[in-house]
N, C-alpha and C. Protein backbone atom coordinates (compact mmCIF):
# COMPACT_ATOMS: atom_id res chain seq x y z
N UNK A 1 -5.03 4.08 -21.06
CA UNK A 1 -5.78 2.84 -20.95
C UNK A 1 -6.09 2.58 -19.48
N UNK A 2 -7.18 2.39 -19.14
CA UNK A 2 -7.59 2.37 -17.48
C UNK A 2 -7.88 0.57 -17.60
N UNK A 3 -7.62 -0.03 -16.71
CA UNK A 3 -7.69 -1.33 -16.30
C UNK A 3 -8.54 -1.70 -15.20
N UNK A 4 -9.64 -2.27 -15.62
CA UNK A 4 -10.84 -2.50 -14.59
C UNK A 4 -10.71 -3.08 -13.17
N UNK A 5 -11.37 -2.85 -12.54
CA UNK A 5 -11.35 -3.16 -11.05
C UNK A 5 -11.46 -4.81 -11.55
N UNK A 6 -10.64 -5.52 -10.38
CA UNK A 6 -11.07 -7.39 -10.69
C UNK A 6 -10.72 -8.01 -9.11
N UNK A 7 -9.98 -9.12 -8.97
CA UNK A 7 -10.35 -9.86 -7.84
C UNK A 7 -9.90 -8.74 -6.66
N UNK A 8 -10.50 -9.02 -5.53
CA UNK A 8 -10.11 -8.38 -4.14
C UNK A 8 -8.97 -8.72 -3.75
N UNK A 9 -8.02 -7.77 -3.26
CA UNK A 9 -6.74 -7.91 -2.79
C UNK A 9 -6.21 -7.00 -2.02
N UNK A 10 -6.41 -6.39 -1.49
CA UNK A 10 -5.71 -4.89 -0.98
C UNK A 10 -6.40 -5.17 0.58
N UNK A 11 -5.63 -5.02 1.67
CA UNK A 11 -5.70 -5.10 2.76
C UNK A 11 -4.43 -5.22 3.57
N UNK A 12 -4.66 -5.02 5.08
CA UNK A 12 -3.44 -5.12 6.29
C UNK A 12 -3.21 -5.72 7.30
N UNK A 13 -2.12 -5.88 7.82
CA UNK A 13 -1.85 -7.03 8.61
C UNK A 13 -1.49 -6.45 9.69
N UNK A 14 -2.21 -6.65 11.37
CA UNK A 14 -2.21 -6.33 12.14
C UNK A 14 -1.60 -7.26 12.95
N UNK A 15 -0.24 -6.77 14.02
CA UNK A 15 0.82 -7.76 14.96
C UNK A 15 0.45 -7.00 16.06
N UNK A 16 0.67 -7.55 17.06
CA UNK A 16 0.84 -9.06 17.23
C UNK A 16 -0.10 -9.98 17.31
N UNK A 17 -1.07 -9.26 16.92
CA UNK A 17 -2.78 -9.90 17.30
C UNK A 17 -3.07 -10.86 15.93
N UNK A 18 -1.96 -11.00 14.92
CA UNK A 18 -2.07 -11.88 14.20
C UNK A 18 -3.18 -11.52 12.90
N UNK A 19 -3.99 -10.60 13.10
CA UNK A 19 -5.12 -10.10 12.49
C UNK A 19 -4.86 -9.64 11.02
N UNK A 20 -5.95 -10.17 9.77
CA UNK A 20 -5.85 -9.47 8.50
C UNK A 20 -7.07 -9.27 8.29
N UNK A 21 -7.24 -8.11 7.36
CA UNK A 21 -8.81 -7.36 7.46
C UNK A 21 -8.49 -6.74 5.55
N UNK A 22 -9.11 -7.69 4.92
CA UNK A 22 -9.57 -7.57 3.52
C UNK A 22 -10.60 -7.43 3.21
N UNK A 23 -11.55 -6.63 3.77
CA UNK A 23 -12.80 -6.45 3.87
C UNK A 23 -13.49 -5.44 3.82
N UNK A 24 -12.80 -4.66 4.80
CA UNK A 24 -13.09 -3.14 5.27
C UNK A 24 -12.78 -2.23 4.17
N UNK A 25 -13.24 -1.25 3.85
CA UNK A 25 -13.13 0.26 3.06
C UNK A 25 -11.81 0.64 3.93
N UNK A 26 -11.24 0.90 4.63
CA UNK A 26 -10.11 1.36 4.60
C UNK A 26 -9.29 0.06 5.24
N UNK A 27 -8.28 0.35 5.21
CA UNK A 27 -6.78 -0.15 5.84
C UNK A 27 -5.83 0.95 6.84
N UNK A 28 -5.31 -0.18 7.84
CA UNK A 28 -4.23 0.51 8.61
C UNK A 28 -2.65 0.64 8.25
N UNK A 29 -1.93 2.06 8.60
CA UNK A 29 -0.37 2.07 8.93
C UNK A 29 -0.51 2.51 10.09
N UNK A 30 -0.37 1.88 11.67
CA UNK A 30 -0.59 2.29 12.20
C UNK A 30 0.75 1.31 13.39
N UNK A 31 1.14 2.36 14.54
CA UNK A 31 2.01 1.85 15.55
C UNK A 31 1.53 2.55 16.85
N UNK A 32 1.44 1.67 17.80
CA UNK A 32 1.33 1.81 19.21
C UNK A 32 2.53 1.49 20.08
N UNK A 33 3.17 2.03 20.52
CA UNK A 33 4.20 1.31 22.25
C UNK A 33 3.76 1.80 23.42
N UNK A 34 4.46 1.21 24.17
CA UNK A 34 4.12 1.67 25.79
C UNK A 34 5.02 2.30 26.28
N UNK A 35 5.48 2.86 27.43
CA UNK A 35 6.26 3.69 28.04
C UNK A 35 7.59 2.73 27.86
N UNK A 36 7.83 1.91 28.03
CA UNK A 36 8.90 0.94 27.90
C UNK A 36 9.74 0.84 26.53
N UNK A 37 8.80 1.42 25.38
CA UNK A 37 9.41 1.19 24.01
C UNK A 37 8.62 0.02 23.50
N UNK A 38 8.17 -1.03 24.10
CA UNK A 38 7.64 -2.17 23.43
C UNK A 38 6.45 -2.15 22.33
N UNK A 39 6.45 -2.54 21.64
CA UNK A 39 5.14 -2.76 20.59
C UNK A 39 4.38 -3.41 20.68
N UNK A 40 3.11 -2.16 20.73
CA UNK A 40 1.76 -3.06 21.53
C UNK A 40 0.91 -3.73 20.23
N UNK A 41 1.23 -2.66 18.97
CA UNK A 41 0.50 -3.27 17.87
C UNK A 41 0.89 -1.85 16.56
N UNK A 42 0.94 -3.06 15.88
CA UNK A 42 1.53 -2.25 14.38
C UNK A 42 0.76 -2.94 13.54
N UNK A 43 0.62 -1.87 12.40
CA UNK A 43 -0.57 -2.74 11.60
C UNK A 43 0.27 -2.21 10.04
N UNK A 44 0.28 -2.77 9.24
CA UNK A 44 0.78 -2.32 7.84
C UNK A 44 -0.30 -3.26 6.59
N UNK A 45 -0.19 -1.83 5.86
CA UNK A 45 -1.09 -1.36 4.94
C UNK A 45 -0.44 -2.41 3.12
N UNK A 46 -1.37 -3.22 2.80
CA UNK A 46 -0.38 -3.88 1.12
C UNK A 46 -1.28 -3.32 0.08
N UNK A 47 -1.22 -2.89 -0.56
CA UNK A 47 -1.94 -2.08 -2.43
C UNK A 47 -1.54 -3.50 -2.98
N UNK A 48 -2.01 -3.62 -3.80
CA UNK A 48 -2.08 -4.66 -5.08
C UNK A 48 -2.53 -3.87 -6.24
N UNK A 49 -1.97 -4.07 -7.44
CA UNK A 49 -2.16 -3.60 -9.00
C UNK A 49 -1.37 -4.89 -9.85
N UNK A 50 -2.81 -5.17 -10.31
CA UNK A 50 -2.77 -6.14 -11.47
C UNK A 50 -2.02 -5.57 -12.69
N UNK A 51 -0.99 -5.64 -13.12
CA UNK A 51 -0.29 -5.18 -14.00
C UNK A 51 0.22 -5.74 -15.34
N UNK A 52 -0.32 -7.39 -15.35
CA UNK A 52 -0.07 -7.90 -16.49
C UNK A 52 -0.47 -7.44 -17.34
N UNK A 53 -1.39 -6.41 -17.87
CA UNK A 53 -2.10 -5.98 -19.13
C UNK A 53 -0.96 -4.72 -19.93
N UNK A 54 0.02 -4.38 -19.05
CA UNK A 54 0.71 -3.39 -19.38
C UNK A 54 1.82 -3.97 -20.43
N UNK A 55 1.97 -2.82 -21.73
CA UNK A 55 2.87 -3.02 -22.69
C UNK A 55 3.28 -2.12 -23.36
N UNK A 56 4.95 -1.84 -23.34
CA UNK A 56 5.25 -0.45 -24.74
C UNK A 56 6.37 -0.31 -22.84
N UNK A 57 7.10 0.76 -23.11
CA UNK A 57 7.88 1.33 -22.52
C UNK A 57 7.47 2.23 -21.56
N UNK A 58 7.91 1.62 -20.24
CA UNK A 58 7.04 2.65 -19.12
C UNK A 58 8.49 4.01 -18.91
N UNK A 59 7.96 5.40 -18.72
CA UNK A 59 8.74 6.51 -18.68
C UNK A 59 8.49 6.65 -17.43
N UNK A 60 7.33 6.33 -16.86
CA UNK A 60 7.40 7.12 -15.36
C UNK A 60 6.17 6.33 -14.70
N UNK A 61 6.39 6.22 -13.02
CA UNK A 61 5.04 5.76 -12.07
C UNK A 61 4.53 6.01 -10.91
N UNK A 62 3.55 6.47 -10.31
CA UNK A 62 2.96 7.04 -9.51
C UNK A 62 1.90 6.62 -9.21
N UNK A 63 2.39 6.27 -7.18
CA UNK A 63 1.37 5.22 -6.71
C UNK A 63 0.77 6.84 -6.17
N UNK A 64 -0.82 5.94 -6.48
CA UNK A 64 -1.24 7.75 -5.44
C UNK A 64 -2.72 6.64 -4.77
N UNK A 65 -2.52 7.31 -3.31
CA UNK A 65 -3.72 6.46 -2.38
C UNK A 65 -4.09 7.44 -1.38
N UNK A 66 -5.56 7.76 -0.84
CA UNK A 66 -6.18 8.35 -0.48
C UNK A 66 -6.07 7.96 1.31
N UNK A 67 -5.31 9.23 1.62
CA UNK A 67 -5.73 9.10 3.67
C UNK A 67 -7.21 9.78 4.13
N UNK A 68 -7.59 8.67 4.92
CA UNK A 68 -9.05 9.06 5.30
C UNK A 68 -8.76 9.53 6.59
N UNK A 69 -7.87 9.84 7.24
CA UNK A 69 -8.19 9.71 8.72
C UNK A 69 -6.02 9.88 9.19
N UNK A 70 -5.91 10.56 10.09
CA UNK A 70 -4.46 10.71 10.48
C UNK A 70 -4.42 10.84 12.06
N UNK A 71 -3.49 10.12 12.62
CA UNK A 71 -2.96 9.85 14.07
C UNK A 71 -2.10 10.71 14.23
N UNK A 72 -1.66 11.81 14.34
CA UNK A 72 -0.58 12.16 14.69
C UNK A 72 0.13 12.67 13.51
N UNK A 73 1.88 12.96 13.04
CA UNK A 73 2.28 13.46 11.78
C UNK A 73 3.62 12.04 12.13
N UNK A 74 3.85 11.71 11.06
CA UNK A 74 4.78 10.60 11.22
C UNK A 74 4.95 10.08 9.27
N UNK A 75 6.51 9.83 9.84
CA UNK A 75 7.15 9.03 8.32
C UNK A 75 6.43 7.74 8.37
N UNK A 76 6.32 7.40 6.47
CA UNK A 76 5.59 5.83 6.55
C UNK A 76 7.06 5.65 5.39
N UNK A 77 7.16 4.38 5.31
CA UNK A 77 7.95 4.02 4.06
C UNK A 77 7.03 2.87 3.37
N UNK A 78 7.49 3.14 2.23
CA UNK A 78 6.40 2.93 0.94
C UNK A 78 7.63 1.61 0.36
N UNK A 79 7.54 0.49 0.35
CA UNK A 79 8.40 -0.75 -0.29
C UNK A 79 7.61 -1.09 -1.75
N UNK A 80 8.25 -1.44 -2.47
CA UNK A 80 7.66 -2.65 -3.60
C UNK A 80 8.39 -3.67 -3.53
N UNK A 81 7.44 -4.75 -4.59
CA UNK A 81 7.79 -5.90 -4.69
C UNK A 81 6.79 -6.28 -5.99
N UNK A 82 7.95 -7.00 -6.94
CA UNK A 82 6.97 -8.08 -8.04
C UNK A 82 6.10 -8.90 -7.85
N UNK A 83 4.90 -9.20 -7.73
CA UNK A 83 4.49 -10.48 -7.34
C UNK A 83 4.86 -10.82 -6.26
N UNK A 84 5.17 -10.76 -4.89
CA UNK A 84 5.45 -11.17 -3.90
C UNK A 84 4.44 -12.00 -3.10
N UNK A 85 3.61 -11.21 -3.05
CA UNK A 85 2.26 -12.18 -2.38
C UNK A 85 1.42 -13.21 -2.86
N UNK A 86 1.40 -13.32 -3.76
CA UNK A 86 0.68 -14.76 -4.57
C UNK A 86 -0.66 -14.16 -4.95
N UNK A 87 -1.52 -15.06 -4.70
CA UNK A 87 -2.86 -14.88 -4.67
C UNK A 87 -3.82 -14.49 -3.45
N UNK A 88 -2.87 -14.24 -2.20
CA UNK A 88 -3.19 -14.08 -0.85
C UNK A 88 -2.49 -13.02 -0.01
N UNK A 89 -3.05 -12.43 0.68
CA UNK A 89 -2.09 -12.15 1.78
C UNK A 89 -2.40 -13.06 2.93
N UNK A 90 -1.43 -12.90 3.74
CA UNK A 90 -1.19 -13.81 4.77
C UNK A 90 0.33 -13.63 5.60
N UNK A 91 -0.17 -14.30 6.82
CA UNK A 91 0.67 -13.56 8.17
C UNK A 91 2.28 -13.64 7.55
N UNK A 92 2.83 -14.73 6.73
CA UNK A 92 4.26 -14.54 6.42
C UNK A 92 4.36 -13.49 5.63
N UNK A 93 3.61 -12.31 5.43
CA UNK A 93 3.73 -11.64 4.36
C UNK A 93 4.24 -10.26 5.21
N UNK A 94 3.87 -10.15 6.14
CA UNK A 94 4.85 -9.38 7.44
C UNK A 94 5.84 -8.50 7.23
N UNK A 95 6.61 -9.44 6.90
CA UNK A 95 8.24 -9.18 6.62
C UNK A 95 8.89 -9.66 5.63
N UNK A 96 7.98 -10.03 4.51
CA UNK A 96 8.63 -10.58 3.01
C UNK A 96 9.38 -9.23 2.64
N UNK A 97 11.01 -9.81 2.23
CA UNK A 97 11.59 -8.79 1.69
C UNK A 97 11.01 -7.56 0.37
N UNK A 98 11.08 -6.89 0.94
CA UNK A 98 10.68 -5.76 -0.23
C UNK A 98 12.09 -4.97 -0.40
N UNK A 99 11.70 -3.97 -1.94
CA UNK A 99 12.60 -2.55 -1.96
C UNK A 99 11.67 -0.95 -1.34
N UNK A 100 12.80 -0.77 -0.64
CA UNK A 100 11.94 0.42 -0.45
C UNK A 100 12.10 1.56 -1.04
N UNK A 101 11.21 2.20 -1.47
CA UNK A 101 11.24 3.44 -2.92
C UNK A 101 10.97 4.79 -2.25
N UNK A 102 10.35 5.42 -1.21
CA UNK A 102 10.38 5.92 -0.68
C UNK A 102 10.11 6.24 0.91
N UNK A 103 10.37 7.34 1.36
CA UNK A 103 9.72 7.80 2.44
C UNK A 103 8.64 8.75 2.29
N UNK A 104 7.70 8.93 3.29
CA UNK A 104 7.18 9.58 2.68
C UNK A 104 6.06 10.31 4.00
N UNK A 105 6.12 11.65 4.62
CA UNK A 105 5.69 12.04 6.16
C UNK A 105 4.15 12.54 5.63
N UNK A 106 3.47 12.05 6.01
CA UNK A 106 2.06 11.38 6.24
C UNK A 106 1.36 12.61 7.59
N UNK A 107 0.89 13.94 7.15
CA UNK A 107 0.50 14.47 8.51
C UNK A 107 -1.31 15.17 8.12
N UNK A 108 -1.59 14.73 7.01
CA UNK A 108 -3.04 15.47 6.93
C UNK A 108 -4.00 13.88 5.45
N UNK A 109 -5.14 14.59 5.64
CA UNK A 109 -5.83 13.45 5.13
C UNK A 109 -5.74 14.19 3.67
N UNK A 110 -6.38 13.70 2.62
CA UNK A 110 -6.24 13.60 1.00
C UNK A 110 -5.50 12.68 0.26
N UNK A 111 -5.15 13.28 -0.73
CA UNK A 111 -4.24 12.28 -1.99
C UNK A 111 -2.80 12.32 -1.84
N UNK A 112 -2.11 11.36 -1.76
CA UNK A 112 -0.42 11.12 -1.68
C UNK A 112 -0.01 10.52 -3.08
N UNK A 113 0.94 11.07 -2.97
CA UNK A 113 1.62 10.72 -4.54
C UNK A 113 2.72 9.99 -4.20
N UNK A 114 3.32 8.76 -4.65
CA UNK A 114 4.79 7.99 -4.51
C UNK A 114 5.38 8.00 -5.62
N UNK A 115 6.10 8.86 -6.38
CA UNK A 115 6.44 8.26 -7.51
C UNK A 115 7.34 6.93 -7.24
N UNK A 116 7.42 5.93 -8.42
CA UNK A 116 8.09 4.15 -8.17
C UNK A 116 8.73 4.66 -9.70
N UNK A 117 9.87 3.68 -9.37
CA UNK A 117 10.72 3.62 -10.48
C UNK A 117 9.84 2.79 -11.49
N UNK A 118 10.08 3.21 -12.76
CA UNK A 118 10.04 2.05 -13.59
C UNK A 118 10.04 0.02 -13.74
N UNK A 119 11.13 -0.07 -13.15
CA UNK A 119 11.98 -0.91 -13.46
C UNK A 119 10.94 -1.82 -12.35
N UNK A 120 10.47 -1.39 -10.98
CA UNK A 120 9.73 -2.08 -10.70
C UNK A 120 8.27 -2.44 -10.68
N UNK A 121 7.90 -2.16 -11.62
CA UNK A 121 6.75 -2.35 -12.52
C UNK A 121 6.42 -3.91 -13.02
N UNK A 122 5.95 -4.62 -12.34
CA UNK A 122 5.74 -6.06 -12.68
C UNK A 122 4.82 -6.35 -14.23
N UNK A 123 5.40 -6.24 -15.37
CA UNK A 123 4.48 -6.36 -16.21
C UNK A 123 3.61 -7.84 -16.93
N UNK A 124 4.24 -8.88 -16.34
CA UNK A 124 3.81 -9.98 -16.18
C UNK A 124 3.13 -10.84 -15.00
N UNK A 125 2.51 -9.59 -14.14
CA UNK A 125 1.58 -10.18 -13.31
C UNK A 125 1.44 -8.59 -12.17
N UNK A 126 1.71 -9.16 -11.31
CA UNK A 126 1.03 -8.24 -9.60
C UNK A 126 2.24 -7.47 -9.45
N UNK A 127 2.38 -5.72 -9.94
CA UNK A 127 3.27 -5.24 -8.72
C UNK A 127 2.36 -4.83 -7.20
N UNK A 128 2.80 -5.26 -6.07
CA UNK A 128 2.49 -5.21 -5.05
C UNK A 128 3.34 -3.94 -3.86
N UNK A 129 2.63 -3.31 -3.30
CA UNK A 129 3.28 -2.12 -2.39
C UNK A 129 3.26 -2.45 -0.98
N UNK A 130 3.77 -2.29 -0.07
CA UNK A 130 3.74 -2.46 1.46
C UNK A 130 3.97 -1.23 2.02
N UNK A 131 2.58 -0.12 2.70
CA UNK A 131 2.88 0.52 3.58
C UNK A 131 3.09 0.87 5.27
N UNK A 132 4.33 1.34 5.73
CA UNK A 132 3.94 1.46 7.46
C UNK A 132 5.61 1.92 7.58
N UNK A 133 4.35 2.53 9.23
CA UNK A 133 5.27 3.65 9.89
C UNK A 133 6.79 3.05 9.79
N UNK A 134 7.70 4.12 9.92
CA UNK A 134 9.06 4.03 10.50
C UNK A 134 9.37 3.78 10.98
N UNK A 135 10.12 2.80 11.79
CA UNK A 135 10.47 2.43 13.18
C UNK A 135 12.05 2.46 13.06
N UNK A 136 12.72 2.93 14.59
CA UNK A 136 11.98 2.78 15.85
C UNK A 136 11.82 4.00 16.00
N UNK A 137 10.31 3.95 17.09
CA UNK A 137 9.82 5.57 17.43
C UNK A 137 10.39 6.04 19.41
N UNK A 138 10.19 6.61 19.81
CA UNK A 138 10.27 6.43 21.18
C UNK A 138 9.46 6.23 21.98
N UNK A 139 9.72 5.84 23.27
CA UNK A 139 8.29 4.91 23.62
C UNK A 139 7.01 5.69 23.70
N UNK A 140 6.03 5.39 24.37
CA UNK A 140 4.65 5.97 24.40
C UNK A 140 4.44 6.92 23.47
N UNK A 141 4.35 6.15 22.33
CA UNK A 141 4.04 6.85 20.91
C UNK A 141 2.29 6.04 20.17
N UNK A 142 1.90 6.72 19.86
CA UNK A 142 0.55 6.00 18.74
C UNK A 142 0.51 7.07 17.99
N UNK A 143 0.79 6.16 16.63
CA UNK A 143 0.73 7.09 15.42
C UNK A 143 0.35 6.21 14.36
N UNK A 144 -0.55 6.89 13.27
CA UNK A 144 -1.44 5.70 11.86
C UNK A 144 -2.03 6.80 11.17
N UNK A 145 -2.42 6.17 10.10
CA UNK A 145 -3.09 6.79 9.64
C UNK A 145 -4.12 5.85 8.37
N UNK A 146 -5.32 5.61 8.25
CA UNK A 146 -6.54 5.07 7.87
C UNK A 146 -6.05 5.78 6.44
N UNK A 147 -6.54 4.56 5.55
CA UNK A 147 -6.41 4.44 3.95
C UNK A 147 -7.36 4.15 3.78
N UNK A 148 -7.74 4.70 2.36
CA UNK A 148 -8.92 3.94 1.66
C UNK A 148 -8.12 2.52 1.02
N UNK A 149 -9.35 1.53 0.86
CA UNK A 149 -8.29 0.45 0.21
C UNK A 149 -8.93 0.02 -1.05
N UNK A 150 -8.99 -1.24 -1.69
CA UNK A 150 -9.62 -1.76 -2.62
C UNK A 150 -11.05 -1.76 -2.53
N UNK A 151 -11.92 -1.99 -1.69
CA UNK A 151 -13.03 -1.92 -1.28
C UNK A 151 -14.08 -0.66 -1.01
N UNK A 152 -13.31 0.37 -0.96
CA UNK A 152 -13.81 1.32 -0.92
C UNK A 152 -14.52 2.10 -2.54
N UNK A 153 -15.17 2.76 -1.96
CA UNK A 153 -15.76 3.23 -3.59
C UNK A 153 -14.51 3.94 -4.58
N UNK A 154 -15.03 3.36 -5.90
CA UNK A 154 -14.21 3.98 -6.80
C UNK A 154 -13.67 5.09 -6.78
N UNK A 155 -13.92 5.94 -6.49
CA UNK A 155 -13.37 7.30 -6.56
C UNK A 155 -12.48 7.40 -5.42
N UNK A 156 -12.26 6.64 -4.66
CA UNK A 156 -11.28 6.53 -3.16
C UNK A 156 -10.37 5.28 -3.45
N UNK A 157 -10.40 4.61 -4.53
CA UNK A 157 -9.36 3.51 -4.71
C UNK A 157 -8.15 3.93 -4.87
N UNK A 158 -7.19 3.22 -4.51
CA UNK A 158 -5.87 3.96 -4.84
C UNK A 158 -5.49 3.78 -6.13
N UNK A 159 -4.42 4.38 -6.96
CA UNK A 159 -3.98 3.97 -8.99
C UNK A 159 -2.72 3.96 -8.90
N UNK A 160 -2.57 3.31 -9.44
CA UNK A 160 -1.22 3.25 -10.15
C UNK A 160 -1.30 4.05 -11.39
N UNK A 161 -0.29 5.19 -11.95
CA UNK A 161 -0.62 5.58 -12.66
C UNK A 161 0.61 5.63 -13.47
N UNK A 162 1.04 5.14 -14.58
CA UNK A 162 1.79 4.48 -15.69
C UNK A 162 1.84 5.50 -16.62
N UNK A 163 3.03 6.20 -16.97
CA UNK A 163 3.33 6.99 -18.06
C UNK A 163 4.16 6.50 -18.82
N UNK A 164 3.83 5.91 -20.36
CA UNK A 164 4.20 5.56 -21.09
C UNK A 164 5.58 6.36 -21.86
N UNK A 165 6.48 5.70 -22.52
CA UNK A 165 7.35 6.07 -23.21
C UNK A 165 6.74 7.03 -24.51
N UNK A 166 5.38 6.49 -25.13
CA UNK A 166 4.73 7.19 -26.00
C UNK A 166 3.65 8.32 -25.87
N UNK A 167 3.87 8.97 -24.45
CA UNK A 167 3.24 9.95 -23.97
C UNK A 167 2.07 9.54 -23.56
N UNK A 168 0.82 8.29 -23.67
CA UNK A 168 -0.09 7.85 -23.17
C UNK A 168 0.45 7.77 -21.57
N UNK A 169 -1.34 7.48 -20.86
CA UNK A 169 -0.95 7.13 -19.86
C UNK A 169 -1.93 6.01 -19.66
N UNK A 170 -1.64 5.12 -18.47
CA UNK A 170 -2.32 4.01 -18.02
C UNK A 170 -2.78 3.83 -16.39
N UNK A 171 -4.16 3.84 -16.40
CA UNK A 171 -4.15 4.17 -14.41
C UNK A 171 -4.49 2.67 -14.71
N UNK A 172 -4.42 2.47 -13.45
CA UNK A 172 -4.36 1.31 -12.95
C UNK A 172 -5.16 1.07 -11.35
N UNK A 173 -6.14 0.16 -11.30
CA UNK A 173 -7.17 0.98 -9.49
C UNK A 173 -6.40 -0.37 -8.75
N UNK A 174 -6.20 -0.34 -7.24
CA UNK A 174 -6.12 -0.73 -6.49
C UNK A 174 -7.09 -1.87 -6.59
N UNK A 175 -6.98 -3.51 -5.89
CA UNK A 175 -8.25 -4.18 -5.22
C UNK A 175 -7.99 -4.52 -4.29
N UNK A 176 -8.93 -5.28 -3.58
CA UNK A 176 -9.18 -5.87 -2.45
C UNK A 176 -8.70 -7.43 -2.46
N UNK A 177 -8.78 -7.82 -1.33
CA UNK A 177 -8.14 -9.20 -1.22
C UNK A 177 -10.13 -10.28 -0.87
N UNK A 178 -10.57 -9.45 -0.54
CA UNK A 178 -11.69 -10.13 0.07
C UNK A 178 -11.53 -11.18 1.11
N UNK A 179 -12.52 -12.54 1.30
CA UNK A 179 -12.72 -13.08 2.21
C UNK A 179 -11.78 -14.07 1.71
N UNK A 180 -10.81 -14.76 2.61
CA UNK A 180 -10.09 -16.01 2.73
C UNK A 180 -10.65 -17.75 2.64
């Protein structure tokens, strides 16, 4: 069962410059420091999948999202969360506690696969993902890497892809957050 593209949601939050960009065809995981170690700017990447339509026993899940573009070779860690973000993203959304499900080293552009447990599968509304780099790196480091996000054309959206207990499967596309 494929579940139609619907409101915009998928976009990233850029520190310290305070910046969110729900707009653009891709999104950032991206970290800069200076010789000192300090952080000049980190940007992290949120997926959204509308998931209330899902029902029957999930066996297995796999976030898979498309790199357009790579900085360097570097670990990202991949968090979930139920519903965490509401109907928005926004700057407290930063550092809202998540679980983190994997790691996952990020060094060439194409398709990435995450498999996610089950269990965090929000089936009564938004499971939500948070990606970005590893920290801490050592200083004078810049490393990212450019995602396609909700906005981008269909065939570059990221899925959730839902394997049922009854051998069906269910993708699920990424959206956008759009304009605030």
């Amino acid at each position: 069962m494929a579940f139609p593209y619907s409101d915009p949601k998928d976009g990233y939050i850029a520190m310290p410059s305070e910046f969110i960009d729900t707009l653009s065809t891709v999104m950032f995981s991206y970290y800069l420091n200076n010789e000192e170690g300090m952080i000049m700017e980190e940007d992290r990447a949120f997926f959204f999948f509308d998931t209330s339509g899902v029902s029957g026993a999930i066996a297995s899940a796999l976030l898979k999202f498309k790199v357009s573009e790579v900085f360097g070779t570097m670990v990202h860690q991949v968090h979930i969360c139920s519903g965490c973000f509401g109907d928005s993203l926004d700057l407290a959304d930063w550092d809202i506690s998540m679980n983190l499900i994997s790691e996952l080293n990020i060094n060439s552009t194409g398709w990435k696969g995450v498999p996610v447990g089950a269990s965090g599968i929000n089936k009564g509304g938004w499971t939500d993902f948070r990606l970005r780099v590893k920290t801490p790196l050592p200083p004078n480091v810049e490393l990212g890497c450019s995602i396609y996000s909700g906005n981008a054309i269909e065939a570059n959206r990221a899925q959730l892809i839902l394997s049922m207990a009854g051998g069906e499967t269910q993708r699920i596309e990424g959206v956008s957050l759009g304009e605030f």
